[in-house]
PDB file of N, CA and C in Angstrom:
ATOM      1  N   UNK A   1    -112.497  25.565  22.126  1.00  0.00           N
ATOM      2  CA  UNK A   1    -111.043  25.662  22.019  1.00  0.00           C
ATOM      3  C   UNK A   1    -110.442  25.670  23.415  1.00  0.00           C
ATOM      4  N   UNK A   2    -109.382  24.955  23.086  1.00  0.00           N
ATOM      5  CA  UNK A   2    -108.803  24.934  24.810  1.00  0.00           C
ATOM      6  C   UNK A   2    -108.178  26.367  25.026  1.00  0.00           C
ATOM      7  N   UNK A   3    -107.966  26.503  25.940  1.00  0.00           N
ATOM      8  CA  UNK A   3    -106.781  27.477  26.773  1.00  0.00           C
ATOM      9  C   UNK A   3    -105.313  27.502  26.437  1.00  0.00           C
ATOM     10  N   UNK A   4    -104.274  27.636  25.787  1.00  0.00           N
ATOM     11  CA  UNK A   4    -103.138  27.510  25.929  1.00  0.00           C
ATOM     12  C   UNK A   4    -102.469  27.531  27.211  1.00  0.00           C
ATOM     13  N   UNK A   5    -101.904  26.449  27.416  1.00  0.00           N
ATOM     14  CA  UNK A   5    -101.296  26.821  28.723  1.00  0.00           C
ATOM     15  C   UNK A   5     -99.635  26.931  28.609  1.00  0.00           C
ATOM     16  N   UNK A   6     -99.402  28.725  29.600  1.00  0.00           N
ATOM     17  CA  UNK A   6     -98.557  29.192  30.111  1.00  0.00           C
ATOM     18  C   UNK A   6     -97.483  28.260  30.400  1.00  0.00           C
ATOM     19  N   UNK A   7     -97.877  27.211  31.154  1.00  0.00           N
ATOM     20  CA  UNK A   7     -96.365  26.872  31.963  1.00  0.00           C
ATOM     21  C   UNK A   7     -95.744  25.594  31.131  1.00  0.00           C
ATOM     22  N   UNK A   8     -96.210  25.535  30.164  1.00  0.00           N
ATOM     23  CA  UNK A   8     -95.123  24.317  29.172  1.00  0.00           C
ATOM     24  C   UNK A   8     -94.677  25.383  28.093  1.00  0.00           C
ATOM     25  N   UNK A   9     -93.262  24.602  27.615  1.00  0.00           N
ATOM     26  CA  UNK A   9     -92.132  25.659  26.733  1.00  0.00           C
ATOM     27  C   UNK A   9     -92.863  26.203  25.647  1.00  0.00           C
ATOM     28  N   UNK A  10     -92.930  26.964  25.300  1.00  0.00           N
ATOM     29  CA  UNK A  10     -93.037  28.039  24.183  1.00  0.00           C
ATOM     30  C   UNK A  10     -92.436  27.603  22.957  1.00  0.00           C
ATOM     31  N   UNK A  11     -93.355  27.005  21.840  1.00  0.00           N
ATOM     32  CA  UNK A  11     -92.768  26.439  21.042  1.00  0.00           C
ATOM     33  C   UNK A  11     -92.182  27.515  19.779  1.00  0.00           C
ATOM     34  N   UNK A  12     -91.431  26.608  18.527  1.00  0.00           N
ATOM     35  CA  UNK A  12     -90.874  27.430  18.069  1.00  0.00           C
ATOM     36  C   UNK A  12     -91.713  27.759  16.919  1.00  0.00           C
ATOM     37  N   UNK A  13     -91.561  28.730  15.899  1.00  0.00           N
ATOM     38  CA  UNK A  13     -92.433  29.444  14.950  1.00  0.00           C
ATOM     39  C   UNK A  13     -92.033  30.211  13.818  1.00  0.00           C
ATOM     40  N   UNK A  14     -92.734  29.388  12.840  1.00  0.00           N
ATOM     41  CA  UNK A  14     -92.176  29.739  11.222  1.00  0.00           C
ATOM     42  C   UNK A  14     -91.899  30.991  11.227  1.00  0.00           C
ATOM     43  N   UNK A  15     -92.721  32.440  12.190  1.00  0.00           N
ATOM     44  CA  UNK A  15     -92.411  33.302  11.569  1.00  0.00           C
ATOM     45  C   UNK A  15     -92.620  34.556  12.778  1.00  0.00           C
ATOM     46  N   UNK A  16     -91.931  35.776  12.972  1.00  0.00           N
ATOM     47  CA  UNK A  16     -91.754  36.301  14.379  1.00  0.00           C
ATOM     48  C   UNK A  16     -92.376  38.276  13.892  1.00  0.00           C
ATOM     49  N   UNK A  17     -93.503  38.231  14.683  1.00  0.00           N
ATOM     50  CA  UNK A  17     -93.466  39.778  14.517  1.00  0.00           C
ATOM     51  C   UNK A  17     -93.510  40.687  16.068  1.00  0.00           C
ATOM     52  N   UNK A  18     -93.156  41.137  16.177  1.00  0.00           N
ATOM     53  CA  UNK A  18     -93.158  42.621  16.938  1.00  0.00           C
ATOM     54  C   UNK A  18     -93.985  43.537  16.780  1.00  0.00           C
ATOM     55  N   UNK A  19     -95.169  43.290  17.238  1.00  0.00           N
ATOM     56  CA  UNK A  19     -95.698  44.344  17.332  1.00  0.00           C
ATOM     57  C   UNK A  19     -96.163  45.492  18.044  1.00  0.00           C
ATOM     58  N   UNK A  20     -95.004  45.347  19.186  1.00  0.00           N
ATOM     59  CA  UNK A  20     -94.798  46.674  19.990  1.00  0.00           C
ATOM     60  C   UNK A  20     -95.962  47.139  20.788  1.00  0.00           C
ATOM     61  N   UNK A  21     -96.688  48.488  20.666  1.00  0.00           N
ATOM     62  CA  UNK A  21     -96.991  49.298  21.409  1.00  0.00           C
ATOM     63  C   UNK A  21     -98.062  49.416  20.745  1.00  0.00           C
ATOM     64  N   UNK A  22     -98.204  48.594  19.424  1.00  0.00           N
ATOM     65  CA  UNK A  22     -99.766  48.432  18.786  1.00  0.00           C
ATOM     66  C   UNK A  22    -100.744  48.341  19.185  1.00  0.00           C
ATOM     67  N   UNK A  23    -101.661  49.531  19.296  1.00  0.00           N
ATOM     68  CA  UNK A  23    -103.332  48.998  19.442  1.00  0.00           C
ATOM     69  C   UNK A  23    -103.798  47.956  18.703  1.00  0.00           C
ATOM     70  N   UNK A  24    -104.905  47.795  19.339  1.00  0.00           N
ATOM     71  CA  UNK A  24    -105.770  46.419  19.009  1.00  0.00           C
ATOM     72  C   UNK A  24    -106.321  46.784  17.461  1.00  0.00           C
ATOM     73  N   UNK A  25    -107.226  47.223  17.064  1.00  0.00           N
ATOM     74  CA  UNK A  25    -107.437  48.287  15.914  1.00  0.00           C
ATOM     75  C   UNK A  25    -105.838  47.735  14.739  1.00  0.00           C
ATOM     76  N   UNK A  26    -104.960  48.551  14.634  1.00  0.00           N
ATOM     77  CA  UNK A  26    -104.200  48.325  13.730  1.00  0.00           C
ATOM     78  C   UNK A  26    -103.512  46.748  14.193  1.00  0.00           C
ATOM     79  N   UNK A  27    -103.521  46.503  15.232  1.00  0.00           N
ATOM     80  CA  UNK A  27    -102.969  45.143  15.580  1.00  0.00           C
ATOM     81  C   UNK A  27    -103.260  43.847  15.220  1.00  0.00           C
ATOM     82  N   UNK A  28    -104.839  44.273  14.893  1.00  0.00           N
ATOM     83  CA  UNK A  28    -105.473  43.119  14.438  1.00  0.00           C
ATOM     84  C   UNK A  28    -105.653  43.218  12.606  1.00  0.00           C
ATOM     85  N   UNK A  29    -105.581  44.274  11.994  1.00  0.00           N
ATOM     86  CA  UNK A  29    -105.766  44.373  10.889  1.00  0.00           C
ATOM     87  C   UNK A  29    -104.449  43.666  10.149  1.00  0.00           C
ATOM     88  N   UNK A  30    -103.223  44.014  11.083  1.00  0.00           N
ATOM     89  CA  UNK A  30    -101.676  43.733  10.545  1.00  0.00           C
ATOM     90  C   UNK A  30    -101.710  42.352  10.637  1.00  0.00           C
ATOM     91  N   UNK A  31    -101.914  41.858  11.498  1.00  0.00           N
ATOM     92  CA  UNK A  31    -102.088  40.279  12.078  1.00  0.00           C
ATOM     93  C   UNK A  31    -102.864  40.145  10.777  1.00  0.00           C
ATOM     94  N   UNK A  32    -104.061  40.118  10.339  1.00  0.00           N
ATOM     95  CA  UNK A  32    -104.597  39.134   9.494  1.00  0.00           C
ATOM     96  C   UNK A  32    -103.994  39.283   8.132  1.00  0.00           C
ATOM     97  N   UNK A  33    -103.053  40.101   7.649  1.00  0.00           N
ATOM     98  CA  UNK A  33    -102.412  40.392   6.094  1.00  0.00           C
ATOM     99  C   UNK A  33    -101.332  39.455   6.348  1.00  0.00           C
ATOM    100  N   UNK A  34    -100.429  39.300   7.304  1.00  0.00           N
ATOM    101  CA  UNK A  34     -99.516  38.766   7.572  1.00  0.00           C
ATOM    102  C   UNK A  34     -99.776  37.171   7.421  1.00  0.00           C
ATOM    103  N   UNK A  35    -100.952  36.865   8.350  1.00  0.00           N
ATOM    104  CA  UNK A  35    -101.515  35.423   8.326  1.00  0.00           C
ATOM    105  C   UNK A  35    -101.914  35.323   6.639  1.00  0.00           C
ATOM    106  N   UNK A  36    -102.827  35.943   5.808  1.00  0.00           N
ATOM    107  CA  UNK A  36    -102.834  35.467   5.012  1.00  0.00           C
ATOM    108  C   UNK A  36    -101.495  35.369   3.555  1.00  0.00           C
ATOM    109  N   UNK A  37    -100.523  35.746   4.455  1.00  0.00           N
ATOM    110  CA  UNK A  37     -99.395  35.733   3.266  1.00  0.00           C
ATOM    111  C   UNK A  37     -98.814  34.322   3.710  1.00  0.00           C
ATOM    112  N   UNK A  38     -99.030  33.558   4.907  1.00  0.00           N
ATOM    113  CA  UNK A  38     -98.143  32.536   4.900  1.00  0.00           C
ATOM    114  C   UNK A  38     -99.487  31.420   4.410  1.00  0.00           C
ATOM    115  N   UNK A  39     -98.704  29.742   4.609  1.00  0.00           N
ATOM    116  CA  UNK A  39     -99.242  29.021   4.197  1.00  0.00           C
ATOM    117  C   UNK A  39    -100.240  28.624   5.530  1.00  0.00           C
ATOM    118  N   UNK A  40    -101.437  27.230   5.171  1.00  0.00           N
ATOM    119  CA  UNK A  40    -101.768  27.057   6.572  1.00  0.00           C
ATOM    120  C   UNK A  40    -101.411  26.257   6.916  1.00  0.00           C
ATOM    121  N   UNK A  41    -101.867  26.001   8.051  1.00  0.00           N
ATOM    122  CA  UNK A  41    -100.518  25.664   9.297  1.00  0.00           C
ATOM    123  C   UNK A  41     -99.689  25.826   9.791  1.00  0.00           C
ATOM    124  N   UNK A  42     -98.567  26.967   9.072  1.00  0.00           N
ATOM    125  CA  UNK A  42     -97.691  27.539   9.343  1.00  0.00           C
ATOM    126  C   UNK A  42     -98.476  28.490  10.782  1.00  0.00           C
ATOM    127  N   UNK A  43     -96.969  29.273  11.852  1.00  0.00           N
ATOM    128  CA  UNK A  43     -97.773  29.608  13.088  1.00  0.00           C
ATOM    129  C   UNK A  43     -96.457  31.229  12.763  1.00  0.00           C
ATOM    130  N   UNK A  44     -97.006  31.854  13.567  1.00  0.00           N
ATOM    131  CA  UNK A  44     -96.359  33.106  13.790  1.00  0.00           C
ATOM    132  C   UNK A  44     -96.236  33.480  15.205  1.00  0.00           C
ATOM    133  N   UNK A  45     -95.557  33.962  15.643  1.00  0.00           N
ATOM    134  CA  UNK A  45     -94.801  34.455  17.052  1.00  0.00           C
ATOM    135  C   UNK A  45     -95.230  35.652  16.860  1.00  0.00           C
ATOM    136  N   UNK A  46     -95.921  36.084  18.028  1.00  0.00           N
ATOM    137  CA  UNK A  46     -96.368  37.823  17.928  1.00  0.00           C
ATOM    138  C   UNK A  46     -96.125  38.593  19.102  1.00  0.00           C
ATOM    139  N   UNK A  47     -95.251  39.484  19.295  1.00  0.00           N
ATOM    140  CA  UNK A  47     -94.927  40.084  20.711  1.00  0.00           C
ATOM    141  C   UNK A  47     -96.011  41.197  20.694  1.00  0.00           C
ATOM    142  N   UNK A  48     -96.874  41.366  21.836  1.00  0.00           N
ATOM    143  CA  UNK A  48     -98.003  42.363  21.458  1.00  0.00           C
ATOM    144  C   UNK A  48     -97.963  42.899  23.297  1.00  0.00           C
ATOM    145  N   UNK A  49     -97.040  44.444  23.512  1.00  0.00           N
ATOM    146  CA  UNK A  49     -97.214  45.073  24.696  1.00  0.00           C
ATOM    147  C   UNK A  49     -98.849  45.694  24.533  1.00  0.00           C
ATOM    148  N   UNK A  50     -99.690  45.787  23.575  1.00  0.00           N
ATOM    149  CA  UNK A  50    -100.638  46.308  24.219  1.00  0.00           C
ATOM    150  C   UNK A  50    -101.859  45.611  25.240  1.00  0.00           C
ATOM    151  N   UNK A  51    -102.020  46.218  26.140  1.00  0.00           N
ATOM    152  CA  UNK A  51    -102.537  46.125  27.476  1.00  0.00           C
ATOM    153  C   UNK A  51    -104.046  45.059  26.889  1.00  0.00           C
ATOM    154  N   UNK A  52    -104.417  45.497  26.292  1.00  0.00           N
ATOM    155  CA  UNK A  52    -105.823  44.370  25.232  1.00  0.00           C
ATOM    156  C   UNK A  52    -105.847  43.689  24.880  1.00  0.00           C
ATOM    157  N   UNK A  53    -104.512  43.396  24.736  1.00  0.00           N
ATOM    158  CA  UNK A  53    -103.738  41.884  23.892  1.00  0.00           C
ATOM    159  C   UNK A  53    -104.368  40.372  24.148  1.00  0.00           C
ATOM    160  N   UNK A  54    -104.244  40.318  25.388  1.00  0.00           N
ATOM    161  CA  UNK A  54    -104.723  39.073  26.311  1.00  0.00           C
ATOM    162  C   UNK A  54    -105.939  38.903  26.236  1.00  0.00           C
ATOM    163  N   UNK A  55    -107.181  39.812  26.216  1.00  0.00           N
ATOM    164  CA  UNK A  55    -108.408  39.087  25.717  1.00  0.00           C
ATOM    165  C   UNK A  55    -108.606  39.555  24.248  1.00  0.00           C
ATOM    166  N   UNK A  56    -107.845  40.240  23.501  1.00  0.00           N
ATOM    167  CA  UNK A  56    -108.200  40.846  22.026  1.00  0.00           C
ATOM    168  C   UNK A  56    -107.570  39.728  21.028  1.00  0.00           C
ATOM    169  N   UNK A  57    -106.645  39.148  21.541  1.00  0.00           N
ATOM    170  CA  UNK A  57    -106.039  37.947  20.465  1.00  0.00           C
ATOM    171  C   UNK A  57    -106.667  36.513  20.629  1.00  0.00           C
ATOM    172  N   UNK A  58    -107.169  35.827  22.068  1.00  0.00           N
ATOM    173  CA  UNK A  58    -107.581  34.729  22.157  1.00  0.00           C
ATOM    174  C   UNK A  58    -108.900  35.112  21.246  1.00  0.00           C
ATOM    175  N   UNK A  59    -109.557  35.985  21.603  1.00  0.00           N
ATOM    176  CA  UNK A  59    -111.515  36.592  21.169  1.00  0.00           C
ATOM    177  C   UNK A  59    -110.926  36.403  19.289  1.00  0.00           C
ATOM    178  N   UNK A  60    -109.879  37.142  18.981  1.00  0.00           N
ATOM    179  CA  UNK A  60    -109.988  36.978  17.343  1.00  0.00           C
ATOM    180  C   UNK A  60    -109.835  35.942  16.772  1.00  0.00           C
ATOM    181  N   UNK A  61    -109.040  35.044  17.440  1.00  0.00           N
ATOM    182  CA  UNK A  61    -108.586  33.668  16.564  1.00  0.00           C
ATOM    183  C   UNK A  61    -110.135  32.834  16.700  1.00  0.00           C
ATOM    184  N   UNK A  62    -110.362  33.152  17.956  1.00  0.00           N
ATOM    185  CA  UNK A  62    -111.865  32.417  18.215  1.00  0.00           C
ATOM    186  C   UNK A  62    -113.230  32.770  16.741  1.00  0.00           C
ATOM    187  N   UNK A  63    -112.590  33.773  16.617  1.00  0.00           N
ATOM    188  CA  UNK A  63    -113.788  34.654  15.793  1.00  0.00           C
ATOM    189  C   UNK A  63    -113.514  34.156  14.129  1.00  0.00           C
ATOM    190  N   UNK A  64    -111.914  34.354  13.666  1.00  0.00           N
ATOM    191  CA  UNK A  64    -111.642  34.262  12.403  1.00  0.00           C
ATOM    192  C   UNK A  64    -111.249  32.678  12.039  1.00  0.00           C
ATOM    193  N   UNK A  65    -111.079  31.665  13.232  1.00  0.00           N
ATOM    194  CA  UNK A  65    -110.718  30.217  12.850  1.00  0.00           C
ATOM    195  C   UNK A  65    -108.976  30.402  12.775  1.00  0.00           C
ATOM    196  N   UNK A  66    -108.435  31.478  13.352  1.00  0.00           N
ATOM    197  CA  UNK A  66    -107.304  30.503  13.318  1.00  0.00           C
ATOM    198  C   UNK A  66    -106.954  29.767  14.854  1.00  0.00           C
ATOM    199  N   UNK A  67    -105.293  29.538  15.073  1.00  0.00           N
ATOM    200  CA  UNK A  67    -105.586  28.724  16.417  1.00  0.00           C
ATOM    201  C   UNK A  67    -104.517  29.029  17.573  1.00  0.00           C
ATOM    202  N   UNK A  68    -105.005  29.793  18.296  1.00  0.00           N
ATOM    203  CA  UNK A  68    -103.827  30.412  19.192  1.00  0.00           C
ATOM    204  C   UNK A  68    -103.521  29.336  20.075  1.00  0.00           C
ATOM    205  N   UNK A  69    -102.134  28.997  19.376  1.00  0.00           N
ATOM    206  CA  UNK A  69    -101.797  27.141  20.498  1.00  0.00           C
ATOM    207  C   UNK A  69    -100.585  27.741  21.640  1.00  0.00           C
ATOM    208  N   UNK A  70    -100.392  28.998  21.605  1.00  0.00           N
ATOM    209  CA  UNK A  70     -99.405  29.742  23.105  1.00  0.00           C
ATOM    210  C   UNK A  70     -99.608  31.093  23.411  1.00  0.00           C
ATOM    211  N   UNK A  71     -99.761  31.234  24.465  1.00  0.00           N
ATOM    212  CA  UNK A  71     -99.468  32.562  24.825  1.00  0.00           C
ATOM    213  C   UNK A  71     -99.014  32.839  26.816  1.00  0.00           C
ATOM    214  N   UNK A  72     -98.173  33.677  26.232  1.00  0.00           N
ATOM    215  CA  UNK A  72     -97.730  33.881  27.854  1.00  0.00           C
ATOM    216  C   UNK A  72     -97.472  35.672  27.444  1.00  0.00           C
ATOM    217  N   UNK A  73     -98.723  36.178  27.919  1.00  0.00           N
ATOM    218  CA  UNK A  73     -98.240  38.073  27.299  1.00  0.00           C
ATOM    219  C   UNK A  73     -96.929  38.691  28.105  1.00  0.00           C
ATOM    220  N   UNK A  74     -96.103  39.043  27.328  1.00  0.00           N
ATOM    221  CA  UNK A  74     -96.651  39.705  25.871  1.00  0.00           C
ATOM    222  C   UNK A  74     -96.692  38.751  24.333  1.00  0.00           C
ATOM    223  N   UNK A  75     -96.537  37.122  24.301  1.00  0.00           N
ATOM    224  CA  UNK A  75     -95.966  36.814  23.691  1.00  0.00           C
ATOM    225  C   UNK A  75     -97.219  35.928  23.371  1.00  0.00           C
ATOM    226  N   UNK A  76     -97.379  35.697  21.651  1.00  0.00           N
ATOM    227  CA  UNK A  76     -98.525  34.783  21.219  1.00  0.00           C
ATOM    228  C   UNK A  76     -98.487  34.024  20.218  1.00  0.00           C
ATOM    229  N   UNK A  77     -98.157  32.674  20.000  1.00  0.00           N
ATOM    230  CA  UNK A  77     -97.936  32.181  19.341  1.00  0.00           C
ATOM    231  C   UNK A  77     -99.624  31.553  18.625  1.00  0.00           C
ATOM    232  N   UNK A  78     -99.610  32.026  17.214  1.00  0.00           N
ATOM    233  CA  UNK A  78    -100.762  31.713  16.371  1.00  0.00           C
ATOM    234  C   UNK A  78    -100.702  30.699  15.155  1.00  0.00           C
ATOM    235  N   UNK A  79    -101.205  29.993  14.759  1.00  0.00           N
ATOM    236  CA  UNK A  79    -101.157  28.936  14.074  1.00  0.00           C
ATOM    237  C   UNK A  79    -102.180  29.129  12.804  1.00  0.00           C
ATOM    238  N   UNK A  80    -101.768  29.355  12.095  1.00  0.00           N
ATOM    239  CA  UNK A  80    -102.965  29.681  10.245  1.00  0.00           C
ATOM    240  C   UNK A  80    -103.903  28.968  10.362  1.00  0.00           C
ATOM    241  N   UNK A  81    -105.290  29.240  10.351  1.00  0.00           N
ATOM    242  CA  UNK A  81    -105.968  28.326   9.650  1.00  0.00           C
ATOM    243  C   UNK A  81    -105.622  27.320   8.498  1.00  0.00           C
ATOM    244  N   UNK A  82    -106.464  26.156   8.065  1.00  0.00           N
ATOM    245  CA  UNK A  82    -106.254  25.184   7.330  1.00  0.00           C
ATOM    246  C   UNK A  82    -106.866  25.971   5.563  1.00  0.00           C
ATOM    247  N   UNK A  83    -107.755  26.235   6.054  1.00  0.00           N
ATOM    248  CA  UNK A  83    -108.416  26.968   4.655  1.00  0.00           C
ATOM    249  C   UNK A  83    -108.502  28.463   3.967  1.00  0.00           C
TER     250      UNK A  83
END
């Protein structure tokens, strides 16, 4: 999987969460209920201040198949898996 890269615009996204000051732990559990309520392909916008964010979100999408196509932290744009 490539890298998302930082310095091109931040695209836009079916769907926007905040997840604040969330540990990784509940951060990642919320993230995957959420993903599986939308359709795939659809992408979600995730604001994530916690400090883990940056290697805890690229490492999960890597892990569960979905497809993190932005991120500039605090901000991560994720894309549903197909299946």
């Amino acid at each position: 999987m490539r890298d998302p890269s930082p310095t091109t615009t931040e695209p836009e996204a079916d769907f926007q969460w905040d997840a604040g000051e969330m540990g990784c732990g509940e951060l990642l559990l919320d993230l995957r209920f959420r993903l599986r309520e939308m359709r795939p392909g659809q992408t979600i916008k995730v604001t994530a201040l916690d400090p883990g964010a940056p290697e805890d979100l690229p490492a999960w999408c890597r892990l569960t198949g979905h497809h993190l196509i932005w991120k500039l932290h605090p901000v991560y744009i994720i894309q549903r898996k197909e299946n």
